[in-house]
C-alpha atoms as a PDB file:
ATOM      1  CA  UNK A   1       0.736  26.951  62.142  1.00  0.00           C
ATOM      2  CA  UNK A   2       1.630  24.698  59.190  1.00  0.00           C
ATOM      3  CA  UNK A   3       3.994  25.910  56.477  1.00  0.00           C
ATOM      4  CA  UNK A   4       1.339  24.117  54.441  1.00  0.00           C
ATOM      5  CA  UNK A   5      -1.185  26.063  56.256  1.00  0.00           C
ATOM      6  CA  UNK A   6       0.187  29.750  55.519  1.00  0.00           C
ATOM      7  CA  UNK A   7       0.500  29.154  51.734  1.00  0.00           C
ATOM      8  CA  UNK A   8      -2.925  28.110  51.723  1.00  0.00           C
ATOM      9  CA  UNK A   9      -4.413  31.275  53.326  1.00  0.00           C
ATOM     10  CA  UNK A  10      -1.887  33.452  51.544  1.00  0.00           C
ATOM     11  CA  UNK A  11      -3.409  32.005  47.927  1.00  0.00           C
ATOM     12  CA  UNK A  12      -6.552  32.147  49.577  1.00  0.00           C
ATOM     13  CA  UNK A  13      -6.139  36.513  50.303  1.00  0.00           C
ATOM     14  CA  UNK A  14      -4.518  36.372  47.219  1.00  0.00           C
ATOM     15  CA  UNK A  15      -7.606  35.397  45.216  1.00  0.00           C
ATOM     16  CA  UNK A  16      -9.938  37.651  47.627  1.00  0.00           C
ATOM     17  CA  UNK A  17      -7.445  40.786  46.978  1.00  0.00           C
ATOM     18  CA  UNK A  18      -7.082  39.958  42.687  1.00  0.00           C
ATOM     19  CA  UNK A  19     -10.656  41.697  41.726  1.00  0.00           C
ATOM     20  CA  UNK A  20      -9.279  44.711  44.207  1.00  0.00           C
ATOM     21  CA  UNK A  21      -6.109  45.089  42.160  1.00  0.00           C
ATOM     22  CA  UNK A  22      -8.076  44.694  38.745  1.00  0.00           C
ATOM     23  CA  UNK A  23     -10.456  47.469  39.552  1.00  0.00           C
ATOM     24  CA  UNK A  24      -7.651  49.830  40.810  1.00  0.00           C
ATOM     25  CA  UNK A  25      -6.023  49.349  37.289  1.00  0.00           C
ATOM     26  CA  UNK A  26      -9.929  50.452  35.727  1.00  0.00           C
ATOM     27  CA  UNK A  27     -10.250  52.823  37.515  1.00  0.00           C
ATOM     28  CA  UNK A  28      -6.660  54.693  37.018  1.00  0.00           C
ATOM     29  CA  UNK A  29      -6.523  54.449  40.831  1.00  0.00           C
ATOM     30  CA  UNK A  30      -9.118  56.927  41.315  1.00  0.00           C
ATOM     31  CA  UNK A  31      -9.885  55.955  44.736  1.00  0.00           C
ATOM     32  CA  UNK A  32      -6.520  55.833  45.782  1.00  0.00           C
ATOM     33  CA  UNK A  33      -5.332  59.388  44.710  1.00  0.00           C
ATOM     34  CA  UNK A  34      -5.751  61.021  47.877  1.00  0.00           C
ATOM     35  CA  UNK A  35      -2.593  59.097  49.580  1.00  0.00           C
ATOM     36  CA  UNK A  36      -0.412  60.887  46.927  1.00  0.00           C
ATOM     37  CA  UNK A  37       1.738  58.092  46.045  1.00  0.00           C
ATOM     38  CA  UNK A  38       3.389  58.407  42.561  1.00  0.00           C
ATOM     39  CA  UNK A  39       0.443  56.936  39.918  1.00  0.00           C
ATOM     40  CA  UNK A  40       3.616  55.277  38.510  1.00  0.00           C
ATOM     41  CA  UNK A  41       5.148  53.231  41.060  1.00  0.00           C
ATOM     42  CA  UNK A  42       1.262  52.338  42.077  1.00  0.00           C
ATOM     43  CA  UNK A  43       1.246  50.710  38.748  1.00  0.00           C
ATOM     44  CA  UNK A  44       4.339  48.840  39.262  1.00  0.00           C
ATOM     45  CA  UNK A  45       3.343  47.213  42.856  1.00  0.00           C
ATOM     46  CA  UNK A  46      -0.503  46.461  41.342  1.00  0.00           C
ATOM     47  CA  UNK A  47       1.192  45.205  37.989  1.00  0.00           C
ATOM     48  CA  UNK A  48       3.559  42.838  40.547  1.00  0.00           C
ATOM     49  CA  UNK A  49       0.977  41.602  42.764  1.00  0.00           C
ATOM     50  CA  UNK A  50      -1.348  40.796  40.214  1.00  0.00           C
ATOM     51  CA  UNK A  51       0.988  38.895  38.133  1.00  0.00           C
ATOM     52  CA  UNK A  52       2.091  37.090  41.454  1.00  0.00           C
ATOM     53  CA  UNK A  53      -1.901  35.941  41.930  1.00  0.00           C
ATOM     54  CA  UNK A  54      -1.949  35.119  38.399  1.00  0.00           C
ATOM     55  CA  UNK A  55       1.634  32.797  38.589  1.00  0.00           C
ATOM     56  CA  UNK A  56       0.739  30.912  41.865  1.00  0.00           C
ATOM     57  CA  UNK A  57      -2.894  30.555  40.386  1.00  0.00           C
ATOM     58  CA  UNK A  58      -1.834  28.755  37.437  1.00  0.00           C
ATOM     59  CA  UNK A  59       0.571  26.622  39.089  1.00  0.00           C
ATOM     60  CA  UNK A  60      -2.100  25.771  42.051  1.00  0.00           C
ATOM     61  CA  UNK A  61      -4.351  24.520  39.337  1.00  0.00           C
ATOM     62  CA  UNK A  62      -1.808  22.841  36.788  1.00  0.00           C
ATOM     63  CA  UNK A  63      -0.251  21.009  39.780  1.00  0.00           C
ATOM     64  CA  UNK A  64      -4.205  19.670  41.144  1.00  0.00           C
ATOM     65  CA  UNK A  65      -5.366  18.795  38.393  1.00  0.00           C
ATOM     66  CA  UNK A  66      -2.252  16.515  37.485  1.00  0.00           C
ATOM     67  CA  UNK A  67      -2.317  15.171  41.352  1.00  0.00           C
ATOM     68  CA  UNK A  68      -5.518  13.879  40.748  1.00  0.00           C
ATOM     69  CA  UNK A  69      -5.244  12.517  37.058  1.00  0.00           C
ATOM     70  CA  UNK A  70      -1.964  10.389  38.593  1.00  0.00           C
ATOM     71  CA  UNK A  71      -3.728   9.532  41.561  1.00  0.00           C
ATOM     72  CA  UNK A  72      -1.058  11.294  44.320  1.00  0.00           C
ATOM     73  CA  UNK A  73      -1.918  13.141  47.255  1.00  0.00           C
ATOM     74  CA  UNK A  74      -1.476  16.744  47.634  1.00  0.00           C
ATOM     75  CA  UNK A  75       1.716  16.376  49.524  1.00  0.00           C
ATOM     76  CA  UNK A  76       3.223  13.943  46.919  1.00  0.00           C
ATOM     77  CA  UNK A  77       5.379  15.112  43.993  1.00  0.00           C
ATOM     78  CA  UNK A  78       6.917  13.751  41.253  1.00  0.00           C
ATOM     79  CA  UNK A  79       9.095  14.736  38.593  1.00  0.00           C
ATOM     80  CA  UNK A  80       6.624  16.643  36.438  1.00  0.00           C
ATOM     81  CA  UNK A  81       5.666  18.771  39.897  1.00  0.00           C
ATOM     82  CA  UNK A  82       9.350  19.702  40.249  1.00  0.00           C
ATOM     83  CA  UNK A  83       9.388  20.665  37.009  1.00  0.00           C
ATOM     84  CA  UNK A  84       6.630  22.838  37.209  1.00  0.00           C
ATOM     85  CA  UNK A  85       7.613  24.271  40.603  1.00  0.00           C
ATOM     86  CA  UNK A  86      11.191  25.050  39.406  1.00  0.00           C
ATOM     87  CA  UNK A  87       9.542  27.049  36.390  1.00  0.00           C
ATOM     88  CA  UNK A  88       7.103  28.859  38.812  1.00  0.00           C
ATOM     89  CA  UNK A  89      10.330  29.697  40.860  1.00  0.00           C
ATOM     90  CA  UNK A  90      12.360  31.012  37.466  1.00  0.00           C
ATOM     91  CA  UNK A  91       9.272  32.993  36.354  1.00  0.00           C
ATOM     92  CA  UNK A  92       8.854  34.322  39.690  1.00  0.00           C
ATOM     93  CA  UNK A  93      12.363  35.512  39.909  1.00  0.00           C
ATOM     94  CA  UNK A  94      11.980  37.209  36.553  1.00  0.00           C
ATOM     95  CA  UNK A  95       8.899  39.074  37.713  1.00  0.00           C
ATOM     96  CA  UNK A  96      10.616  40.464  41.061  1.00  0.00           C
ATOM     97  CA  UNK A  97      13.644  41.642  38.796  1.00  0.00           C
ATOM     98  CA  UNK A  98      11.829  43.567  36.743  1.00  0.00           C
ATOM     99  CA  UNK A  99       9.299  44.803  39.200  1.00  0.00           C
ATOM    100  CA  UNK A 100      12.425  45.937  41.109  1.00  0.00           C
ATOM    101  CA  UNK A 101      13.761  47.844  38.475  1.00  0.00           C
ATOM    102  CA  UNK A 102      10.351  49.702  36.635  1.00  0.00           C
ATOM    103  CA  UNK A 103       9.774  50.729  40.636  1.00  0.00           C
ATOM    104  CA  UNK A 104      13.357  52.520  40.716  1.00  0.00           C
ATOM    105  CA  UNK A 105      12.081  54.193  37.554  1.00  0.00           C
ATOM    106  CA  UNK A 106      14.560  52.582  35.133  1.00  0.00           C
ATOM    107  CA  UNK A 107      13.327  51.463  31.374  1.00  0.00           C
ATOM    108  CA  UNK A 108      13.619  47.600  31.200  1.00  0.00           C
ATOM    109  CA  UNK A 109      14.459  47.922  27.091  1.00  0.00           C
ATOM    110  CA  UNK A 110      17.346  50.407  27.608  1.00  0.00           C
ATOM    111  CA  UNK A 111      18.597  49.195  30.832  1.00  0.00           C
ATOM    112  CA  UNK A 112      19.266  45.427  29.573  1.00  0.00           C
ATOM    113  CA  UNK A 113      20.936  46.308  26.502  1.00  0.00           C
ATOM    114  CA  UNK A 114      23.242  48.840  28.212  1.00  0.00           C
ATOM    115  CA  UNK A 115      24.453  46.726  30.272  1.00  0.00           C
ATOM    116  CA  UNK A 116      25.186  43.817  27.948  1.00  0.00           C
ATOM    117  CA  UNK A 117      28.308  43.163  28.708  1.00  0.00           C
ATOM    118  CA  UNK A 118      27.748  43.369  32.672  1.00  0.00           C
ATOM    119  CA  UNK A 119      25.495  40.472  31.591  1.00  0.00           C
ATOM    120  CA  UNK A 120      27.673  38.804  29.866  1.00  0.00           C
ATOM    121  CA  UNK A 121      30.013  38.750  32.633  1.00  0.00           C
ATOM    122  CA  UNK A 122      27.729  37.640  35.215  1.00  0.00           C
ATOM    123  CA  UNK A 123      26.773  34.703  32.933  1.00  0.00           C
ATOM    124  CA  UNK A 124      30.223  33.816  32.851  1.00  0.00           C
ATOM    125  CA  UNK A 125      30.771  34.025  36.471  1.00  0.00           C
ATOM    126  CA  UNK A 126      27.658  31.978  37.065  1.00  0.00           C
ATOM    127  CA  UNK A 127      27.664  29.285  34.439  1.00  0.00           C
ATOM    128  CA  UNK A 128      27.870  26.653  37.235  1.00  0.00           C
ATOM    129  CA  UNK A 129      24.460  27.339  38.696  1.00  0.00           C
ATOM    130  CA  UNK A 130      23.317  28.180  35.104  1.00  0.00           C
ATOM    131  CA  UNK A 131      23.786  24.463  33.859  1.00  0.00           C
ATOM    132  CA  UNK A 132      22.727  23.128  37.315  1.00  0.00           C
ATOM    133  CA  UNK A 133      19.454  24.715  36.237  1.00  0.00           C
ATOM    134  CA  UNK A 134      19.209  23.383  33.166  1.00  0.00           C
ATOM    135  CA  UNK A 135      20.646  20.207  33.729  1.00  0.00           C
ATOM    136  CA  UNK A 136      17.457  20.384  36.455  1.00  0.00           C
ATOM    137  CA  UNK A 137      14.785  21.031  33.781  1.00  0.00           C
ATOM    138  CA  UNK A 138      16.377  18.149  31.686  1.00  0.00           C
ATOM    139  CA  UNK A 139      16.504  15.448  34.560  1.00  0.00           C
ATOM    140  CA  UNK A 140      13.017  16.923  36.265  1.00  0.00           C
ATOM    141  CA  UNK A 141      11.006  16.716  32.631  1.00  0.00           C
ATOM    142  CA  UNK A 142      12.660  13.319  31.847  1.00  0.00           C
ATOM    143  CA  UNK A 143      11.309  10.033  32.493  1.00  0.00           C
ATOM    144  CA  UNK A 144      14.655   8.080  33.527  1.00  0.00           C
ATOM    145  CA  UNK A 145      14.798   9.479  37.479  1.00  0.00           C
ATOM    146  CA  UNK A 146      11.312   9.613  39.341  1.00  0.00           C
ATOM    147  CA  UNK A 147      11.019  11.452  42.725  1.00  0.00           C
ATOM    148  CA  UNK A 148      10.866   8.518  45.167  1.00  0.00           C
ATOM    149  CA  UNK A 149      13.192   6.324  43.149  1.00  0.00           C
ATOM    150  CA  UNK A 150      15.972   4.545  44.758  1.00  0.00           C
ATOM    151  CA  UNK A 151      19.022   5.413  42.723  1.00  0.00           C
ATOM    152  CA  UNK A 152      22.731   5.235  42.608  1.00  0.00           C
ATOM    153  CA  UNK A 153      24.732   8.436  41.354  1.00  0.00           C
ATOM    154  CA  UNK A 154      28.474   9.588  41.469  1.00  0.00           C
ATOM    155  CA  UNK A 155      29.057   6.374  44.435  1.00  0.00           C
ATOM    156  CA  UNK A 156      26.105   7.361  46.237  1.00  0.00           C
ATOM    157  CA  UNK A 157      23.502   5.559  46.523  1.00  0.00           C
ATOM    158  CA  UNK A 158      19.397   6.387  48.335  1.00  0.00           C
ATOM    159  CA  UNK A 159      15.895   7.231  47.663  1.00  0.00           C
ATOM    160  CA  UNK A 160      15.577  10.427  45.504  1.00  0.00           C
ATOM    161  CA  UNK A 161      13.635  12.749  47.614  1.00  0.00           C
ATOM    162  CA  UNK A 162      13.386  16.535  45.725  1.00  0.00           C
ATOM    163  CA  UNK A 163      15.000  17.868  42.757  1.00  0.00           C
ATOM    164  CA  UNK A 164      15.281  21.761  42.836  1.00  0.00           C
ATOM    165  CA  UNK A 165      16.282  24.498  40.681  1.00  0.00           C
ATOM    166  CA  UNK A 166      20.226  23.605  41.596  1.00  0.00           C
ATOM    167  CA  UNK A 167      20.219  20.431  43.799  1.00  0.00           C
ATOM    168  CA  UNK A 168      19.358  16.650  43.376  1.00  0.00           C
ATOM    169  CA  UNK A 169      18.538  15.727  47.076  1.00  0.00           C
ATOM    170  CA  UNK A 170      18.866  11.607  48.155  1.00  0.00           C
ATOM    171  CA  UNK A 171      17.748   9.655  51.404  1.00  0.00           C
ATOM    172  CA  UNK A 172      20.437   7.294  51.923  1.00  0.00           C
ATOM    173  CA  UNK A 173      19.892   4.035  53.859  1.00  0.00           C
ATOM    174  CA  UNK A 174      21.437   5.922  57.372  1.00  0.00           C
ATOM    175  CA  UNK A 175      18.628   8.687  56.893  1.00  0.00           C
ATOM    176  CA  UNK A 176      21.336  11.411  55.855  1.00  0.00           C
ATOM    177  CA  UNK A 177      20.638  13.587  53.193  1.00  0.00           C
ATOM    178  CA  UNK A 178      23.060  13.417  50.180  1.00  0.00           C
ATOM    179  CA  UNK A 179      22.853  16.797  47.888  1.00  0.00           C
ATOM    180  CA  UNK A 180      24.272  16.482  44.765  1.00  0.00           C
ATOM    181  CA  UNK A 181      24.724  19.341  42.000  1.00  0.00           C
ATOM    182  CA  UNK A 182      22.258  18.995  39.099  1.00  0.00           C
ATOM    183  CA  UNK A 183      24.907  18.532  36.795  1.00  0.00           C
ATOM    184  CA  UNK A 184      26.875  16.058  38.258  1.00  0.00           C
ATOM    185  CA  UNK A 185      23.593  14.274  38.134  1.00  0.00           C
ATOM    186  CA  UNK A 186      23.242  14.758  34.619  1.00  0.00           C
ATOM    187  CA  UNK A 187      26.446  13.808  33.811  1.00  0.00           C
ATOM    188  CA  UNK A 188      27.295  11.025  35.321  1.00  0.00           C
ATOM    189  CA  UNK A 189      26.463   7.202  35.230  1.00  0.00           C
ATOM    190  CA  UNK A 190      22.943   6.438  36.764  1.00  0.00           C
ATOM    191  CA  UNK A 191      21.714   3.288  38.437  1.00  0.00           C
ATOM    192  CA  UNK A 192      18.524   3.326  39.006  1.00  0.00           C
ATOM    193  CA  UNK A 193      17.056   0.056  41.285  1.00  0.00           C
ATOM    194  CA  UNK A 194      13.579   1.057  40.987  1.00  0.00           C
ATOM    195  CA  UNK A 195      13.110   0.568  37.372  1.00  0.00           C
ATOM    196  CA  UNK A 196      14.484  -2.981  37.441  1.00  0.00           C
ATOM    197  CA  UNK A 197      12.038  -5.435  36.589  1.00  0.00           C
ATOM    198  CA  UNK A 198      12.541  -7.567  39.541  1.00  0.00           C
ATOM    199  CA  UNK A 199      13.850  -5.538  42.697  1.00  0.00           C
ATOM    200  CA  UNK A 200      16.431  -6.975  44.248  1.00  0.00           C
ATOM    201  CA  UNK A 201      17.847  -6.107  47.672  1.00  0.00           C
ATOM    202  CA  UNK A 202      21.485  -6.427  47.930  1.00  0.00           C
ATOM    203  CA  UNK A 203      23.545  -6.194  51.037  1.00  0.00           C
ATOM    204  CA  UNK A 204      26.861  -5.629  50.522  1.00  0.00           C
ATOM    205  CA  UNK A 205      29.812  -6.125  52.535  1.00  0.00           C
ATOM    206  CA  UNK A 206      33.945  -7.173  53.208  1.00  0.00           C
ATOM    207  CA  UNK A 207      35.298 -10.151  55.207  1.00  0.00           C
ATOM    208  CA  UNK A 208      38.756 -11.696  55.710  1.00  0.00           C
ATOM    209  CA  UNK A 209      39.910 -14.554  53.837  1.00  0.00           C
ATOM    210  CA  UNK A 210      40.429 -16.513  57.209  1.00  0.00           C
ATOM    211  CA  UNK A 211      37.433 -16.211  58.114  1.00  0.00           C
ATOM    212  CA  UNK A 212      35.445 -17.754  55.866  1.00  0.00           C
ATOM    213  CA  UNK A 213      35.776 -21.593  54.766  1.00  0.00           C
ATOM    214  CA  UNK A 214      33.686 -21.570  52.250  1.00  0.00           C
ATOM    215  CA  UNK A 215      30.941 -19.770  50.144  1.00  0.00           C
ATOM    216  CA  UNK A 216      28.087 -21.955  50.072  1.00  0.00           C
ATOM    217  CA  UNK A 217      28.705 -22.566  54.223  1.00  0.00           C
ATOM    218  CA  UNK A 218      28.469 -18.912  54.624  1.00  0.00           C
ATOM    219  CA  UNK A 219      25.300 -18.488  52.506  1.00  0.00           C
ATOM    220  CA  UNK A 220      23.529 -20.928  54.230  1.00  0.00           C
ATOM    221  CA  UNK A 221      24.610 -19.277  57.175  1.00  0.00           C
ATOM    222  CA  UNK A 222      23.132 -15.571  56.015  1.00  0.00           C
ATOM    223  CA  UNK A 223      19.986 -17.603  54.911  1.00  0.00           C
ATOM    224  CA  UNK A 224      19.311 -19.094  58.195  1.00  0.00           C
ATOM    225  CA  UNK A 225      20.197 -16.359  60.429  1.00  0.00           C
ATOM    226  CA  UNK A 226      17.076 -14.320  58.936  1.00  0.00           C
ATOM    227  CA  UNK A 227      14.198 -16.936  58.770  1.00  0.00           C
ATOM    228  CA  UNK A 228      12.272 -14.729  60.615  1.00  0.00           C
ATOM    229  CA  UNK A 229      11.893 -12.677  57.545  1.00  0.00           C
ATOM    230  CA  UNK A 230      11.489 -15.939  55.351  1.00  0.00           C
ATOM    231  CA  UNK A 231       7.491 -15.526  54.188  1.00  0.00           C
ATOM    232  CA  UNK A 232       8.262 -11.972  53.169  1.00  0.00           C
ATOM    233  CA  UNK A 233      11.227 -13.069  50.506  1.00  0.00           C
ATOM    234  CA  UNK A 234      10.242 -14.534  47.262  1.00  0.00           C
ATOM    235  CA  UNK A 235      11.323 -18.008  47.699  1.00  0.00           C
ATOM    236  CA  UNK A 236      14.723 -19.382  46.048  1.00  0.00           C
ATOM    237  CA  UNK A 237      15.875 -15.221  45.225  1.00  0.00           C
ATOM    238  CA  UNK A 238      18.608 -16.044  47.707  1.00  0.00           C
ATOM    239  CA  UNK A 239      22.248 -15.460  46.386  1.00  0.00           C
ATOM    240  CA  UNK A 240      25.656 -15.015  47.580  1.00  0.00           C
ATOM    241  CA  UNK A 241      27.926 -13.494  45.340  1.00  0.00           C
ATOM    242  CA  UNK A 242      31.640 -12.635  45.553  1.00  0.00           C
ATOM    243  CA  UNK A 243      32.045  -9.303  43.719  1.00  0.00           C
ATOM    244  CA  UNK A 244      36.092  -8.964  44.191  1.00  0.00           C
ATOM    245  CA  UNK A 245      38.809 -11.052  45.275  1.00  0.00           C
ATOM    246  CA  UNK A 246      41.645  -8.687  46.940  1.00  0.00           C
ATOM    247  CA  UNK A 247      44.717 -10.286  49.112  1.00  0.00           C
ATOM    248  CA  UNK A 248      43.658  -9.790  52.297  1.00  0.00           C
ATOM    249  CA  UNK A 249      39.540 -10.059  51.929  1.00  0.00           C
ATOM    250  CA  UNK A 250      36.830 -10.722  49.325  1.00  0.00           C
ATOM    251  CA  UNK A 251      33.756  -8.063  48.503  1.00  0.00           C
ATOM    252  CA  UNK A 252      30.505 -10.538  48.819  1.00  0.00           C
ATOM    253  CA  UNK A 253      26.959  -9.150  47.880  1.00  0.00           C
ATOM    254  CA  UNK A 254      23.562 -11.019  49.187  1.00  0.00           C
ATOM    255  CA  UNK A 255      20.871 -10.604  47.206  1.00  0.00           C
ATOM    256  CA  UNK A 256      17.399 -11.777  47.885  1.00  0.00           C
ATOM    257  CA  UNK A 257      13.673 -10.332  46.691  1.00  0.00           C
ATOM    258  CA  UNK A 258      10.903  -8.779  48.883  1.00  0.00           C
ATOM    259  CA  UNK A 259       7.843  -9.777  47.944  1.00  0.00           C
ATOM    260  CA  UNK A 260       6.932  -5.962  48.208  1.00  0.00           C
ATOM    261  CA  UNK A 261       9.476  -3.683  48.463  1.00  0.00           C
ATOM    262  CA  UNK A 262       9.708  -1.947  51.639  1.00  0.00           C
ATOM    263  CA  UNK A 263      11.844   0.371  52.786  1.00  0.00           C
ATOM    264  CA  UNK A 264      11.939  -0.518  56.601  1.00  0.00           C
ATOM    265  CA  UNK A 265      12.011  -4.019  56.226  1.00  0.00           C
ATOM    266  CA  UNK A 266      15.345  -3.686  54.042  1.00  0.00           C
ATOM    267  CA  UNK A 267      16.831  -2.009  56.489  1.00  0.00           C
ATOM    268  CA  UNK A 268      15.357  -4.268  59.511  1.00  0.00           C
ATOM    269  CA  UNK A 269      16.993  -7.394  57.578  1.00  0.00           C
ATOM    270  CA  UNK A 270      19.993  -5.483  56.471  1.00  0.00           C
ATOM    271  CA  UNK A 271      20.885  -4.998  60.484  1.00  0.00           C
ATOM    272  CA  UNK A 272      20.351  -8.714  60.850  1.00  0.00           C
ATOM    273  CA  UNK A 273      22.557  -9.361  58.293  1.00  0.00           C
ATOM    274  CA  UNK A 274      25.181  -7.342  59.143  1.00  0.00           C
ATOM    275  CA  UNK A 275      25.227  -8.300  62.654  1.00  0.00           C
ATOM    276  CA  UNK A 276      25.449 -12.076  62.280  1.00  0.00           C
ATOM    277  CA  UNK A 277      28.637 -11.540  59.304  1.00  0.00           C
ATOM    278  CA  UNK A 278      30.398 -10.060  62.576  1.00  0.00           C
ATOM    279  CA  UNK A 279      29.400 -12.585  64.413  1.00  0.00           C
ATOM    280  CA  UNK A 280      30.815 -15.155  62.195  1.00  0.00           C
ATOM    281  CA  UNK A 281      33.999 -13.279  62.305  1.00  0.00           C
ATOM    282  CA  UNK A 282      34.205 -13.595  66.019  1.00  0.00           C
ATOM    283  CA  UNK A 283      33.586 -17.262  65.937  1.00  0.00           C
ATOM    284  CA  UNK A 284      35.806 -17.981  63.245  1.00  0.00           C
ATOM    285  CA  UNK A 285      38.539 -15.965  65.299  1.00  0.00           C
ATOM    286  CA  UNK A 286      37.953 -17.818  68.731  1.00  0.00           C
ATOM    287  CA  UNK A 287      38.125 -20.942  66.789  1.00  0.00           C
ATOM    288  CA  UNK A 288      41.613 -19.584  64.913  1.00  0.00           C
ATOM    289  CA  UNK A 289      42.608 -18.634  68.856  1.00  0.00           C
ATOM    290  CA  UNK A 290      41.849 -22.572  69.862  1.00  0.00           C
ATOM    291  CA  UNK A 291      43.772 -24.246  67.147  1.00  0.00           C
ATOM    292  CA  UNK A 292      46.828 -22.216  67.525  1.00  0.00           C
ATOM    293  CA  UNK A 293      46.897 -23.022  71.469  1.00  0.00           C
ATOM    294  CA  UNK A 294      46.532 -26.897  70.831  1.00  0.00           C
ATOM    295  CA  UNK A 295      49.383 -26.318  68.209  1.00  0.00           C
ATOM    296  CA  UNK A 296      51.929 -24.635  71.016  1.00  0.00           C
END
């Protein structure tokens, strides 16, 4: 059975139980009183459960009906979802605390301000996960990151897939799973490929000086060795560029535009690529190996 599957028939008992728990509360729990639990803590677990039903009720219907005005389906989100869901999840937490405490019989007024300074403390302590939080709400409500964007953050660079109450999670190009802190998210530089206006792929990459004779050679080289993928490439978007000059090597990026921007296919011609800049090494070193034999 489906994780899906089990939240569904849990909201589903949920809804079936609510009028239940709302009666009891009418009532005073008059048809309850002959399994002598305390009237008091009775309350407390009806109170809970009701404002549980309530919370995922809300969020259930805030989160369809904004599925269907954008046009996603129900196992899509985006940033406004996360949002919501990281709210749901604050709320929630909220509601269990204080459940917790008004069932061990403790006065939620007196109890908070008595311990003030406790709180203080343990604000202090956890002021890290505190502004990962908030830096959440902040990149989750704004409209500069999308879920399913294809960013580049703190040197790492894939395809935003969640953003929770603490993490920012990221699908980099070898399928790994990058999880980044909230605030380092929110506080440093963002590149964000999706929201250029024309999407360029770039494929970058090292090779020795001695390798290479010249620039355009090798760029006609790249070009050819992927003609295969030709009538999916916006024609004339190819480009070659050399990004830094060091002693030993230069840093080249190839750039070229997909018609429509595909995930797979990036990575399909990125393996090409790739392969065939290694192979060009390899001839370019047997050819090195020739010439210094006809020299001796």
């Amino acid at each position: 059975m489906s994780k899906r599957l089990v939240k569904q028939l849990l909201r589903i008992l949920g809804w079936i139980l609510l009028p239940l728990f709302v009666y009891l509360k009418i009532t005073d729990y008059y048809i309850i009183e002959s399994w002598k639990m305390p009237l008091r803590k009775t309350d407390v677990i009806v109170n809970f459960l009701i404002f549980l039903i309530t919370l995922n009720t809300i969020v259930y219907i805030m989160a369809g009906f904004y599925r269907r005005r954008k046009g996603l389906d129900k196992r899509q989100n985006d940033n406004l979802i996360a949002g919501i869901n990281n709210i749901y999840y604050l709320i929630l937490l909220g509601g269990i605390v204080a459940g917790l405490l008004l069932f061990l019989g403790f006065d939620l007024f007196t109890f908070f301000t008595s311990l003030s300074i406790f709180a203080a403390a343990i604000a202090v302590l956890s002021k890290d996960y505190i502004s990962n939080i908030i830096s959440g709400m902040f990149i989750a409500f704004s409209d500069e990151i999308n879920i399913g964007d294809t960013v580049q953050i703190a040197g790492k660079k894939g395809k935003v897939i969640d953003i929770t109450l603490s993490k920012f999670i990221l699908l980099n190009d070898d399928d790994d799973y990058v999880i980044l802190p909230n605030s380092t998210v929110f506080s440093n530089e963002i590149i964000n490929y999706t929201r250029r206006e024309v999407r360029k792929t770039s494929i970058d990459f090292e090779i020795d000086i001695k390798y290479m004779k010249n620039v355009e050679e090798l760029e006609e080289d790249l070009i050819a060795s992927i003609t295969q993928y030709h009538h999916l490439i916006r024609p004339g978007s190819f480009r070659l560029k050399i990004v830094d000059i060091k002693k030993d090597y230069v840093s080249m990026k190839f750039q070229y535009i997909l018609d429509q921007p595909d995930r797979e296919m990036e990575r399909d011609i990125r393996r090409v690529m790739v392969r065939r800049v290694v192979q060009v090494i390899k001839e370019h070193q047997e050819l090195n190996y020739i010439e210094n034999d006809e020299k001796l």
